[in-house]
Protein backbone atom coordinates (compact mmCIF):
# COMPACT_ATOMS: atom_id res chain seq x y z
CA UNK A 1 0.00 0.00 0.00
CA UNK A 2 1.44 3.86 -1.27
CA UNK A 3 -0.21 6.96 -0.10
CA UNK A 4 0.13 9.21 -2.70
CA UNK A 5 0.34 13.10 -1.75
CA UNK A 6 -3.52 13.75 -2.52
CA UNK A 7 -4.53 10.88 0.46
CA UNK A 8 -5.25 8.62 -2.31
CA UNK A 9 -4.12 4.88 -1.56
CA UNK A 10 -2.58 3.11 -4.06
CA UNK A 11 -2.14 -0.75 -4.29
CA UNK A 12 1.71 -1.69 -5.95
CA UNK A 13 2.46 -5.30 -6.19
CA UNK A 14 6.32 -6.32 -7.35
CA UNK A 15 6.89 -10.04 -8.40
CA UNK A 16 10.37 -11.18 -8.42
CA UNK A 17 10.84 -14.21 -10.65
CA UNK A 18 13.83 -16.05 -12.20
CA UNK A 19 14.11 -16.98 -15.72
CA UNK A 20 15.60 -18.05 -19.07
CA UNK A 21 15.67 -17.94 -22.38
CA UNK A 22 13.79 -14.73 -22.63
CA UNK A 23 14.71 -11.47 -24.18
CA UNK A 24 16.13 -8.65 -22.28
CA UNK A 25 13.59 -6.28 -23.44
CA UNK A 26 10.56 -5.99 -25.04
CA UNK A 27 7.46 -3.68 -26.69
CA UNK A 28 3.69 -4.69 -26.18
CA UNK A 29 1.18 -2.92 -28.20
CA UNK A 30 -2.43 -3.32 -26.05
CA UNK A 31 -5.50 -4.05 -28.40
CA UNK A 32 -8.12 -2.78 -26.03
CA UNK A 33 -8.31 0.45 -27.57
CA UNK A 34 -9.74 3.35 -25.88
CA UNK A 35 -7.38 5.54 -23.70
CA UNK A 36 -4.65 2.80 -24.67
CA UNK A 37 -4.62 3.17 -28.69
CA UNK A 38 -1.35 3.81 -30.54
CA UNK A 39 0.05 3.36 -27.10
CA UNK A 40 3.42 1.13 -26.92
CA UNK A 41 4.74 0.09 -23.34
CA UNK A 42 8.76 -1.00 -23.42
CA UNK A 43 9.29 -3.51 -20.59
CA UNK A 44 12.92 -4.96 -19.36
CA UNK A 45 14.18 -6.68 -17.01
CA UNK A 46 16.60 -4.93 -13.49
CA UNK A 47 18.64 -6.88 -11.39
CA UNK A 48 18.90 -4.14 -8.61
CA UNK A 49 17.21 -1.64 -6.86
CA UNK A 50 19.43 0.87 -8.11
CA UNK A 51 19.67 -0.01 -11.94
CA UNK A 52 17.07 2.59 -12.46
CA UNK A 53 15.03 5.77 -11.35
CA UNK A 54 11.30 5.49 -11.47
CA UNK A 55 8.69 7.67 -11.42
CA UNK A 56 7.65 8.87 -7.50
CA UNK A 57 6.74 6.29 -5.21
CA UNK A 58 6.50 3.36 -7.70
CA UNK A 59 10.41 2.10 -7.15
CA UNK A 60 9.94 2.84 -2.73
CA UNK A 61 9.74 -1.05 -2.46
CA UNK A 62 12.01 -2.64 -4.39
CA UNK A 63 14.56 -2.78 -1.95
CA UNK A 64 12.51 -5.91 -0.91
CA UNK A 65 13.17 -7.75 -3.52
CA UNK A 66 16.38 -7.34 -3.94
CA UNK A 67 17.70 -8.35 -0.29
């Protein structure tokens, strides 16, 4: 649980998983349309805490994966 600024609560979950034989990065292109056409999310994999900045409050927990 994340309380943003505003009081709003926000659920995060963060999954750590091991794996192989999968690419180190990747694009997905969602079909729903709506608010998500023409959008294009880039997704890769981080093997610490540190390996990069994210947007506020989204990376606060990653520290517990990576113990």
């Amino acid at each position: 649980m994340w309380e943003n600024a505003d009081g709003a609560i926000h659920h995060r979950s963060f999954y750590q998983i091991r794996v192989s034989d999968v690419p180190d990065e990747w694009d997905h292109q969602p079909q729903g349309g709506g608010d998500e056409a023409g959008l294009t999310f880039h997704f890769f994999w981080i093997s610490s805490e540190h390996e990069v900045e994210l947007i506020k409050g989204h990376g606060d927990y990653l520290n517990l994966i990576f113990t």
